[in-house]
C-alpha atoms as a PDB file:
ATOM      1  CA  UNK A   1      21.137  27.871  85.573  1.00  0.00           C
ATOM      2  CA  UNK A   2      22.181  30.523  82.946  1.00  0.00           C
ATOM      3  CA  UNK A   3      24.825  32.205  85.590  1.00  0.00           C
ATOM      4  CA  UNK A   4      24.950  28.823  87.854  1.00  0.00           C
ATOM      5  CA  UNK A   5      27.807  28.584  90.027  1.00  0.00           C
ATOM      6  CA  UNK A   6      28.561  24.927  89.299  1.00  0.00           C
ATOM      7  CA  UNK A   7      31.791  22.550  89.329  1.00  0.00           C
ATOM      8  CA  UNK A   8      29.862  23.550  86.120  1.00  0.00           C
ATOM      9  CA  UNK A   9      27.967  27.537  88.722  1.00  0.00           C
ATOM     10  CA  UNK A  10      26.903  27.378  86.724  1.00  0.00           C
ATOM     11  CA  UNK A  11      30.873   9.359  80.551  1.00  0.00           C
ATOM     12  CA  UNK A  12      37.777 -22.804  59.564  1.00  0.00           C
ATOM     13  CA  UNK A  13      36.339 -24.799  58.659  1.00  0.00           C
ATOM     14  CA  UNK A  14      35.667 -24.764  54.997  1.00  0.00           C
ATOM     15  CA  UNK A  15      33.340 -27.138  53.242  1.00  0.00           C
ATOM     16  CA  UNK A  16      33.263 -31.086  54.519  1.00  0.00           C
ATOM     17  CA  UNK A  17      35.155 -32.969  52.200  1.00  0.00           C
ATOM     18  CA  UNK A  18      33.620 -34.624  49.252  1.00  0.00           C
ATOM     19  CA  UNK A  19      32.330 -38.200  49.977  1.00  0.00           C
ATOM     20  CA  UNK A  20      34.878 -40.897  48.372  1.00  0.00           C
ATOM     21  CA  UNK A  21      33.126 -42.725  45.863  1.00  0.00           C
ATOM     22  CA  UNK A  22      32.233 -46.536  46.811  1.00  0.00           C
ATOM     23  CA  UNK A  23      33.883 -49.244  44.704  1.00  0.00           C
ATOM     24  CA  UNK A  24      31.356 -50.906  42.199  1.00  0.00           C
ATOM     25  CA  UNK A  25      31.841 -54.495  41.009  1.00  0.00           C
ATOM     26  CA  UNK A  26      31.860 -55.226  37.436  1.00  0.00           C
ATOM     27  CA  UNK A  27      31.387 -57.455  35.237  1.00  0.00           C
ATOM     28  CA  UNK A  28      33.814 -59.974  33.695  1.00  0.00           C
ATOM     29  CA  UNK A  29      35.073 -63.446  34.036  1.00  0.00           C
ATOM     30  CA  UNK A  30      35.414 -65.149  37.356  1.00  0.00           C
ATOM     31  CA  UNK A  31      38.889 -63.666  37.512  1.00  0.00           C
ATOM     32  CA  UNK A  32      38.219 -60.781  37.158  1.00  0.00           C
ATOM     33  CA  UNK A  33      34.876 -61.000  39.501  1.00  0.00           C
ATOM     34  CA  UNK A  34      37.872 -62.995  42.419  1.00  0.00           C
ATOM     35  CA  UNK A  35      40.106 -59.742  42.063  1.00  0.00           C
ATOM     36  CA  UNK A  36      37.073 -57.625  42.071  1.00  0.00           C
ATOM     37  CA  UNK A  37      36.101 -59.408  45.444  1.00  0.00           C
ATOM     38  CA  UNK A  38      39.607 -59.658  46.638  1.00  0.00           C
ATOM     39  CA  UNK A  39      40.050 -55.775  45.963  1.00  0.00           C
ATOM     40  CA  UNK A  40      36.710 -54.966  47.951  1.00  0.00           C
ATOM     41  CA  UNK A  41      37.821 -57.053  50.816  1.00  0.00           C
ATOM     42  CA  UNK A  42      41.268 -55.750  50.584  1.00  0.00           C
ATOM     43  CA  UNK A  43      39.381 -52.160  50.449  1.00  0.00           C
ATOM     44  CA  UNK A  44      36.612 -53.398  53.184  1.00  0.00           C
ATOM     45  CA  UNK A  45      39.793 -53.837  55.555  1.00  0.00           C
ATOM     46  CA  UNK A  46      41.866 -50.921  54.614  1.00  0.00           C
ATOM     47  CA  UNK A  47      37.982 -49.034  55.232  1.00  0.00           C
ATOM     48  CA  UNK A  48      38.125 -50.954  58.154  1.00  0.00           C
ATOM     49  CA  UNK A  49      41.804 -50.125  59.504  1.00  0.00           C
ATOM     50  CA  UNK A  50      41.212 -46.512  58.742  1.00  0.00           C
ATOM     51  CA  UNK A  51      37.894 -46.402  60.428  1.00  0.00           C
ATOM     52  CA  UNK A  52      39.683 -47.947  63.689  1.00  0.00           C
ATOM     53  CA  UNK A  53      42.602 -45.745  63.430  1.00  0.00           C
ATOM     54  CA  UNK A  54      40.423 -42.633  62.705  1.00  0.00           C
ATOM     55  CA  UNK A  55      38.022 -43.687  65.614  1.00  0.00           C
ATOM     56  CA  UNK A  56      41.616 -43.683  67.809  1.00  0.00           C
ATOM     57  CA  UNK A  57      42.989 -40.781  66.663  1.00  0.00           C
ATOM     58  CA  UNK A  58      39.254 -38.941  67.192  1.00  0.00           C
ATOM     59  CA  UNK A  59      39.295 -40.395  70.956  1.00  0.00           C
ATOM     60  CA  UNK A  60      42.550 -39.195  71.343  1.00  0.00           C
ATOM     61  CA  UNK A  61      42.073 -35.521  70.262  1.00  0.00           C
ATOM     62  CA  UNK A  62      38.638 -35.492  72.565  1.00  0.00           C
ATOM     63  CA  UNK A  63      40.787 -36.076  75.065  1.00  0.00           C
ATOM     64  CA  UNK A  64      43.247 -33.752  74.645  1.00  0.00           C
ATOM     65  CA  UNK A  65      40.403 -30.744  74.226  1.00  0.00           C
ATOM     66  CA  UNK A  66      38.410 -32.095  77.568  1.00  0.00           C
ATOM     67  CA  UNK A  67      41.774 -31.509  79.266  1.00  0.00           C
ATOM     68  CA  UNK A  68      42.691 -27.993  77.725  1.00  0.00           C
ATOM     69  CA  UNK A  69      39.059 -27.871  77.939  1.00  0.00           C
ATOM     70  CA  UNK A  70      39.618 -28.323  81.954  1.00  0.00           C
ATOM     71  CA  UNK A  71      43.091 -26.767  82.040  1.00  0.00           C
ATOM     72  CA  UNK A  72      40.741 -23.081  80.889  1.00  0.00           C
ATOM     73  CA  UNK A  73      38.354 -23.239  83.432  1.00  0.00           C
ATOM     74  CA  UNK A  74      40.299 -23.633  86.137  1.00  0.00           C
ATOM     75  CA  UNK A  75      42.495 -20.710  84.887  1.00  0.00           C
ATOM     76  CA  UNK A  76      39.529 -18.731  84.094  1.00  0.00           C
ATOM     77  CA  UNK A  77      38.113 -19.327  87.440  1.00  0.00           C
ATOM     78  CA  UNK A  78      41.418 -18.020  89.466  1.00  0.00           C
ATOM     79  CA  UNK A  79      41.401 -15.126  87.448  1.00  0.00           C
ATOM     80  CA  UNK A  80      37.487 -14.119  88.034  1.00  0.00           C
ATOM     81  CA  UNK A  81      38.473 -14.703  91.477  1.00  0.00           C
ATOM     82  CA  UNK A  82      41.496 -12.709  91.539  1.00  0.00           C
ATOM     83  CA  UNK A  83      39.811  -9.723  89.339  1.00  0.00           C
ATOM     84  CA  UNK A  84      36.587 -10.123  92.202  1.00  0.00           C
ATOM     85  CA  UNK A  85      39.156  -9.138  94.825  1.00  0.00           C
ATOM     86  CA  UNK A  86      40.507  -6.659  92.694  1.00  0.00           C
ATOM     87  CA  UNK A  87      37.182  -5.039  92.213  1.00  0.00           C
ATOM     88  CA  UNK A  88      36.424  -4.928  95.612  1.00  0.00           C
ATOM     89  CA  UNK A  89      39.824  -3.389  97.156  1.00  0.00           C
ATOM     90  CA  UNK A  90      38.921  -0.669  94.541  1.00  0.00           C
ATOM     91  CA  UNK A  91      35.466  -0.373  95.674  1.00  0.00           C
ATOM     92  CA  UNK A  92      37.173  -0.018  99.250  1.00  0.00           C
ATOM     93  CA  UNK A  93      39.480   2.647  98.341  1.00  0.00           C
ATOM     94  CA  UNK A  94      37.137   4.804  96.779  1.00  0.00           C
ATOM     95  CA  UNK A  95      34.746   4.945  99.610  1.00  0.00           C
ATOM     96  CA  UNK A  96      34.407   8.473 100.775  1.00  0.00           C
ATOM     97  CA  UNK A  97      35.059   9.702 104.040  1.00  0.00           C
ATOM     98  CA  UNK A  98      31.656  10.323 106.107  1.00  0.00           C
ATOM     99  CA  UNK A  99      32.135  12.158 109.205  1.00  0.00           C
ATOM    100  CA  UNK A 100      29.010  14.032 110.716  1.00  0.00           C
ATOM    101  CA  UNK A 101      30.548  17.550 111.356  1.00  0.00           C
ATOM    102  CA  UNK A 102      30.065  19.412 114.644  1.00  0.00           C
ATOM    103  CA  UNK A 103      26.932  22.035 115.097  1.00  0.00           C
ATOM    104  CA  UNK A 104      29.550  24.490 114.657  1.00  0.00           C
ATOM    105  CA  UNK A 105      33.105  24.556 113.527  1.00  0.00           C
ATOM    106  CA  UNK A 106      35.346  27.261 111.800  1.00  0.00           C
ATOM    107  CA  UNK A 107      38.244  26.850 108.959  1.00  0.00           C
ATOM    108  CA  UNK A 108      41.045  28.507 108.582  1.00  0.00           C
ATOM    109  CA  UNK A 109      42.238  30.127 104.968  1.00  0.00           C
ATOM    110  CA  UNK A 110      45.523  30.639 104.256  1.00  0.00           C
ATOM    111  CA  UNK A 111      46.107  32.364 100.991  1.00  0.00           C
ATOM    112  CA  UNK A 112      48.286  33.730  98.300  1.00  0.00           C
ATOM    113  CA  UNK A 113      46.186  36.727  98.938  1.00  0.00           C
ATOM    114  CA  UNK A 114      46.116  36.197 102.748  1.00  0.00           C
ATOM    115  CA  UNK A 115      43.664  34.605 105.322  1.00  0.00           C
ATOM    116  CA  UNK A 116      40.481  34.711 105.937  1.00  0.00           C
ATOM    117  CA  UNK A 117      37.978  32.598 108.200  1.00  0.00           C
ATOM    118  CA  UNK A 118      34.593  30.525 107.404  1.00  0.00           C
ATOM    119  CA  UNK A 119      32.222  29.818 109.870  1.00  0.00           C
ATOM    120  CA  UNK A 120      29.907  26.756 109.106  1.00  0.00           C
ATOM    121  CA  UNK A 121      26.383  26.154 110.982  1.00  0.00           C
ATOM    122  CA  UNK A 122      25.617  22.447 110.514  1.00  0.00           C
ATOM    123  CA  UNK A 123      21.923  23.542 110.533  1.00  0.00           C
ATOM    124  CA  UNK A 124      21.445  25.720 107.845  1.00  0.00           C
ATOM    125  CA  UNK A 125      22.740  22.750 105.395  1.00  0.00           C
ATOM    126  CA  UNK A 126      23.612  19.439 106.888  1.00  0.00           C
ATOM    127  CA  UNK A 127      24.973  17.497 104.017  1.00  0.00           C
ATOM    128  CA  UNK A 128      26.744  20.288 103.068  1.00  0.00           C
ATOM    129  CA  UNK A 129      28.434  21.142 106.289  1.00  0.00           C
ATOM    130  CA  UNK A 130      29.349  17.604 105.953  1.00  0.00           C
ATOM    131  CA  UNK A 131      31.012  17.128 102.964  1.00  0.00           C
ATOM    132  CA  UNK A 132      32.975  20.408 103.644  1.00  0.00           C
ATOM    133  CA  UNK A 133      34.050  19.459 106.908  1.00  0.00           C
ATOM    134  CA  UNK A 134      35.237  16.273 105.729  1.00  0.00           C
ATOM    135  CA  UNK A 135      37.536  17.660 102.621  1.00  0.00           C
ATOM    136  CA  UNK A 136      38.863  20.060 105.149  1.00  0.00           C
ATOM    137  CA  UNK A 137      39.878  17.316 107.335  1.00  0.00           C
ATOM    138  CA  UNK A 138      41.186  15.484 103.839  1.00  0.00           C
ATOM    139  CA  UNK A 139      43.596  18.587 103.131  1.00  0.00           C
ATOM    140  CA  UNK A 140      41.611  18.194  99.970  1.00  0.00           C
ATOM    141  CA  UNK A 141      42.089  22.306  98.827  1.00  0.00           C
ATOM    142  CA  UNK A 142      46.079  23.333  99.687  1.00  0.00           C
ATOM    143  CA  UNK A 143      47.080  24.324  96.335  1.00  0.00           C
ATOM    144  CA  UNK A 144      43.693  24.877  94.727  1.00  0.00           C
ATOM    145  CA  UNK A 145      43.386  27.660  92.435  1.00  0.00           C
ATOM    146  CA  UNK A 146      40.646  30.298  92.899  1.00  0.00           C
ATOM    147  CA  UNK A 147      39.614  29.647  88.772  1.00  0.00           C
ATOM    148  CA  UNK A 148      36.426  31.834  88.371  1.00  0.00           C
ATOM    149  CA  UNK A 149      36.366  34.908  90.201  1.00  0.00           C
ATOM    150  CA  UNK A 150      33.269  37.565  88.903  1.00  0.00           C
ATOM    151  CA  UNK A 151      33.681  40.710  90.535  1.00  0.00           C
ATOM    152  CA  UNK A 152      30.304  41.917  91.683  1.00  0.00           C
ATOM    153  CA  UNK A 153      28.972  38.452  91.776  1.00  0.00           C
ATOM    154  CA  UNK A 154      31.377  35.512  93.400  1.00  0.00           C
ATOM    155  CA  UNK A 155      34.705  33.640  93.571  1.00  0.00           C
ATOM    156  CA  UNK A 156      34.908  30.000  92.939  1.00  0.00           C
ATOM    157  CA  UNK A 157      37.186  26.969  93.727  1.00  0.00           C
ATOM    158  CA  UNK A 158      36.813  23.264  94.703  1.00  0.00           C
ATOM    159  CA  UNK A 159      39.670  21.317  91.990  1.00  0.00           C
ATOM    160  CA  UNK A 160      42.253  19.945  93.824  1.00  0.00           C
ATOM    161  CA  UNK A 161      45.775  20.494  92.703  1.00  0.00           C
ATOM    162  CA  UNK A 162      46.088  16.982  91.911  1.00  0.00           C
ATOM    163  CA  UNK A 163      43.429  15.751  89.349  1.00  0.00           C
ATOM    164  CA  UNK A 164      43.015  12.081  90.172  1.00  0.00           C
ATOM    165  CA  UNK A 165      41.886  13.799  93.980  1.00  0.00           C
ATOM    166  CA  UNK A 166      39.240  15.373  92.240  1.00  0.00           C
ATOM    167  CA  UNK A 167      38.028  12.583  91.031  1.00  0.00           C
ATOM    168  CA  UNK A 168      38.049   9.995  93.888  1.00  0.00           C
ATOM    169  CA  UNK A 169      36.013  12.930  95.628  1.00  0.00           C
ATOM    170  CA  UNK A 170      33.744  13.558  91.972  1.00  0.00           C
ATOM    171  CA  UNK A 171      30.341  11.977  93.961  1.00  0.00           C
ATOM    172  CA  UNK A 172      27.239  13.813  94.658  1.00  0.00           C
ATOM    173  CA  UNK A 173      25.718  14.471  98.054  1.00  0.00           C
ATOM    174  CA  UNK A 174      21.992  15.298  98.200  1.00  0.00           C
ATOM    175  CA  UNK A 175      20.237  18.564  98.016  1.00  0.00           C
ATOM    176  CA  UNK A 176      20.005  20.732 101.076  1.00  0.00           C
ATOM    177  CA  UNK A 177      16.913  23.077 101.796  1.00  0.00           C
ATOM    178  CA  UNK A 178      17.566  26.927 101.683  1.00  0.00           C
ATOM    179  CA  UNK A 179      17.000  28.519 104.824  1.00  0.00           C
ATOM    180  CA  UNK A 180      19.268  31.509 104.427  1.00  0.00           C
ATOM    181  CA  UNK A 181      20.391  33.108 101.845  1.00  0.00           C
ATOM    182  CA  UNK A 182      23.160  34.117  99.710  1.00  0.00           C
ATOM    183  CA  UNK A 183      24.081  37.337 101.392  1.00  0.00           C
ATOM    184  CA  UNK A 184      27.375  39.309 101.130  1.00  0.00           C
ATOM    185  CA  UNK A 185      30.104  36.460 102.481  1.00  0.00           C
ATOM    186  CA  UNK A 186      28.046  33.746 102.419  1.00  0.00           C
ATOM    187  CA  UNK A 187      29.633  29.956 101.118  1.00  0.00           C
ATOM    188  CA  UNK A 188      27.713  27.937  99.455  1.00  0.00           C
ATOM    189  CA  UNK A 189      28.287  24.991  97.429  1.00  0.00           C
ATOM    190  CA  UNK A 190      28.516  24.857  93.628  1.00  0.00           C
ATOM    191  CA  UNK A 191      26.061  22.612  91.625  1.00  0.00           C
ATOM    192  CA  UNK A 192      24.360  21.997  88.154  1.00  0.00           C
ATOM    193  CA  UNK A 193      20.674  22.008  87.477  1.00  0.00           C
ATOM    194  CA  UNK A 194      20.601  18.474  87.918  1.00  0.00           C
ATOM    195  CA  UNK A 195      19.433  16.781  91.578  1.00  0.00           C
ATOM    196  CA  UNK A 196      22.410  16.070  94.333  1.00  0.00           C
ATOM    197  CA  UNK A 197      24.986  17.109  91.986  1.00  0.00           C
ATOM    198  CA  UNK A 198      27.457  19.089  94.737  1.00  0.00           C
ATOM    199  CA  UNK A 199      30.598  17.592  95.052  1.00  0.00           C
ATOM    200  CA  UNK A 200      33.349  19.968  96.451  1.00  0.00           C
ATOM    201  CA  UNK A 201      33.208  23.311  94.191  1.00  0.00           C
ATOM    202  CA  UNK A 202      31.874  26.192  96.318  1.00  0.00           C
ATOM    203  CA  UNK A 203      31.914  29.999  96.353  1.00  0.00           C
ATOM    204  CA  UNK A 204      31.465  33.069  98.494  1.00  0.00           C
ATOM    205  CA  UNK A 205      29.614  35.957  97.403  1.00  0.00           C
ATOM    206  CA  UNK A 206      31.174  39.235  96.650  1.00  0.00           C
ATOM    207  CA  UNK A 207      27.614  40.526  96.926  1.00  0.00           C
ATOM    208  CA  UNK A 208      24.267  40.434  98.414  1.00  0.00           C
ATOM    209  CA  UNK A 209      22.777  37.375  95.744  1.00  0.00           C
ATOM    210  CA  UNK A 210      19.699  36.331  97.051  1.00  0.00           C
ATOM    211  CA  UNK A 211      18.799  35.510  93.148  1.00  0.00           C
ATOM    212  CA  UNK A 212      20.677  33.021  93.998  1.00  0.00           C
ATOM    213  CA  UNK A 213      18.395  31.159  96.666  1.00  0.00           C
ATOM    214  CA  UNK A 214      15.292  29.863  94.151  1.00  0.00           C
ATOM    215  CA  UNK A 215      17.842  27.837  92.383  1.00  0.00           C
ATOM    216  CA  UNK A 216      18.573  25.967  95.456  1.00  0.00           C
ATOM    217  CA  UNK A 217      21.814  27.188  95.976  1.00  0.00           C
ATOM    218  CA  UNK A 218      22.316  26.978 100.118  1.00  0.00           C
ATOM    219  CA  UNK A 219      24.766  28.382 101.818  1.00  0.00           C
ATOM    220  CA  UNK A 220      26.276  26.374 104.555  1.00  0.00           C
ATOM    221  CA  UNK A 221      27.944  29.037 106.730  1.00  0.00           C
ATOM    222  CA  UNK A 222      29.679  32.457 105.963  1.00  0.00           C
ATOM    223  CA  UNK A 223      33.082  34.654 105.873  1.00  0.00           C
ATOM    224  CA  UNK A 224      33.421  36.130 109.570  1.00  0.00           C
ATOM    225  CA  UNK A 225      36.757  37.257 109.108  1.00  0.00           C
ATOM    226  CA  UNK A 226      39.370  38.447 106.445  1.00  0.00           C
ATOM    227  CA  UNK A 227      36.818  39.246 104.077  1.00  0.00           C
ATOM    228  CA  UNK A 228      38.680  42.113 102.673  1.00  0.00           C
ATOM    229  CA  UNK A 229      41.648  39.486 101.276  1.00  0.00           C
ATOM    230  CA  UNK A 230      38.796  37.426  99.374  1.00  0.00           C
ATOM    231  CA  UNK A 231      37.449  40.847  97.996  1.00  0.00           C
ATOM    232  CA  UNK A 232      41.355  40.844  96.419  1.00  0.00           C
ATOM    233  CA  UNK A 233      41.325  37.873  94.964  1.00  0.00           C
ATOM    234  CA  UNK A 234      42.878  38.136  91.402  1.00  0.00           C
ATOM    235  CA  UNK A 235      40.279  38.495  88.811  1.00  0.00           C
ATOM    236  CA  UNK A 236      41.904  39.426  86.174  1.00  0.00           C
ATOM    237  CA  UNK A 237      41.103  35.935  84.215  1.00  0.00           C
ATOM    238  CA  UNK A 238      37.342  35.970  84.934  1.00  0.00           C
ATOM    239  CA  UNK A 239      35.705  32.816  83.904  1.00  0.00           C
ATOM    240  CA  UNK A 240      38.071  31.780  80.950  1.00  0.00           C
ATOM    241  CA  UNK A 241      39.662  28.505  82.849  1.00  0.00           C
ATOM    242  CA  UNK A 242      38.293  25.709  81.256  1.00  0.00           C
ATOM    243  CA  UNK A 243      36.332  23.529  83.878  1.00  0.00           C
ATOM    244  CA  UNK A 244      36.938  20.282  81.541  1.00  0.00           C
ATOM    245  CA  UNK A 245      40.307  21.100  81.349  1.00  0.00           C
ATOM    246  CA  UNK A 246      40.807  21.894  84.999  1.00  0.00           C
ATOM    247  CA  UNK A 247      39.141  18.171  85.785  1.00  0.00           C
ATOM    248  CA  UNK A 248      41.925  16.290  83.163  1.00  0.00           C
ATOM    249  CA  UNK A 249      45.037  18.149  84.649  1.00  0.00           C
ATOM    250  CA  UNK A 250      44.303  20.080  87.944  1.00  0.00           C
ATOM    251  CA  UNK A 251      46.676  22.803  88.477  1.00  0.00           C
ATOM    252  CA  UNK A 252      49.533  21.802  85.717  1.00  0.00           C
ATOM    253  CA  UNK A 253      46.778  23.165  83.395  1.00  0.00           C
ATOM    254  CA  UNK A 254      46.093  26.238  85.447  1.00  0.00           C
ATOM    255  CA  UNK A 255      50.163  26.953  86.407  1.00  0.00           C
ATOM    256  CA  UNK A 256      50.589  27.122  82.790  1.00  0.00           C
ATOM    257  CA  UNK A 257      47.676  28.633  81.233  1.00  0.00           C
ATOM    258  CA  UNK A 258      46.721  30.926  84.129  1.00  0.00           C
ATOM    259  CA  UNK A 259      49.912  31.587  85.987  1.00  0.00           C
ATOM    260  CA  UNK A 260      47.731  34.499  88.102  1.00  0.00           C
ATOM    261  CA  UNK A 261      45.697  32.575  89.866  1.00  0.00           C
ATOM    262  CA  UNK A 262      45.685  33.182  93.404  1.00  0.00           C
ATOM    263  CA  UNK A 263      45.180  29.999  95.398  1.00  0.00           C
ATOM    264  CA  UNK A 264      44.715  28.383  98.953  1.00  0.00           C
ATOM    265  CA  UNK A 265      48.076  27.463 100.670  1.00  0.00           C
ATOM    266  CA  UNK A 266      46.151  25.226 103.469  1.00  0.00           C
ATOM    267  CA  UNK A 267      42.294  25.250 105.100  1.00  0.00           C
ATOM    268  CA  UNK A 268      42.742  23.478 108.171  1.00  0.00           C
ATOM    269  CA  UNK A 269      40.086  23.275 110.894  1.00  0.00           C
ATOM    270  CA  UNK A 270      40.328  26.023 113.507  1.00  0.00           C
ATOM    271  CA  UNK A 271      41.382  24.226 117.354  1.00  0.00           C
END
């Protein structure tokens, strides 16, 4: 989508020791052949001492490593337990919220640049009606910036002020049909070219953009009043916000950089 209107319109051992040489006897005269024996007994039972204190001292370190050896386990199984739970609470807290919306509902814009009012028909896009309804219930966009705004085509939005918000809501619903299309006020959700890749960026047309509806853009309801404070929505920026940027640091990035923006002060569902 060349002009897609997307939260884009548009992730040591060294070597064993040498083996000691074995005494050899030699030859001589008996005396010398009795110390030679003497000397291999005496050397047979040194051998024989050092095998039984080596064979000791081996039994003894086994020991010691089957009981660090047991001493690990245990505190590696605590902690897989402990990071299991972790995982899960996170799991929890990232759920989404899932409310089926009414057939009908309205929300309620306040703005820097005044109100205005959206009118959503759960029928023309279900999971989209959905997922709005929801982040309106969520408070999801007071303070988000209005960060691409193309006069004679559309104004954008859908980062919330804080950035980490964006992300817990940064999951794709799927693809809803067209069956109307992008007139003059209409809201529709932003997306890439890839499959179920809305999240919570939309935009209303400035204009009649029914170019709009073979990419699969599909409107989920429309501006029925206050349509002339969207039309003033401050464009004097364009499309130079940085969408990457705008994801990493939510409006300290845009405060700073874009200081012009105008921006939603609540949507609230109307009573």
């Amino acid at each position: 989508m060349a002009e897609e209107a997307d939260g884009g319109v548009g992730r040591g051992s060294g070597d064993p020791p040498d083996k000691a040489a074995e005494p050899q006897p030699n030859g001589g005269d008996a005396r010398t052949v009795s110390r030679t024996r003497t000397t291999q007994l005496s050397l047979r039972v040194r051998s024989g001492q050092a095998i039984v204190v080596t064979a000791c001292s081996t039994k003894a370190s086994l020991l010691w490593k089957e009981r660090m050896m047991k001493r690990f386990l245990a505190i590696a199984s605590v902690a897989a337990t402990l990071a299991a739970c972790s995982g899960a609470q996170s799991a929890s807290e990232e759920k989404l919220p899932n409310e089926k919306a009414p057939d009908t509902y309205r929300v309620n814009f306040d703005t820097s640049r005044g109100p205005f009012v959206v009118e959503v028909n759960r029928d023309q896009a279900p999971n989209g009606a959905d997922r709005f309804y929801n982040l309106v219930k969520a408070k999801y966009f007071d303070g988000s910036r209005f960060y691409r705004v193309v006069p004679g085509f559309m104004v954008q939005w859908g980062a919330a002020a804080d950035p980490k918000n964006s992300q817990k809501w940064d999951q794709g619903i799927p693809d809803d049909p067209v069956k109307t299309t992008n007139a003059r006020g209409a809201i529709s959700f932003a997306a890439s070219s890839q499959p179920n890749s809305r999240t919570t960026h939309l935009f209303i047309n400035f204009v009649d953009n029914a170019r709009l509806d073979p990419m699969g853009f599909a409107p989920i309801g429309k501006v029925v009043s206050g349509m002339e404070n969207v039309d003033q929505i401050y464009s004097g920026d364009g499309e130079r916000p940085d969408q990457g940027a705008i994801k990493e640091a939510g409006n300290e990035y845009l405060q700073k950089e874009f200081p012009n923006l105008d921006y939603i002060k609540t949507a609230r569902l109307a009573q």
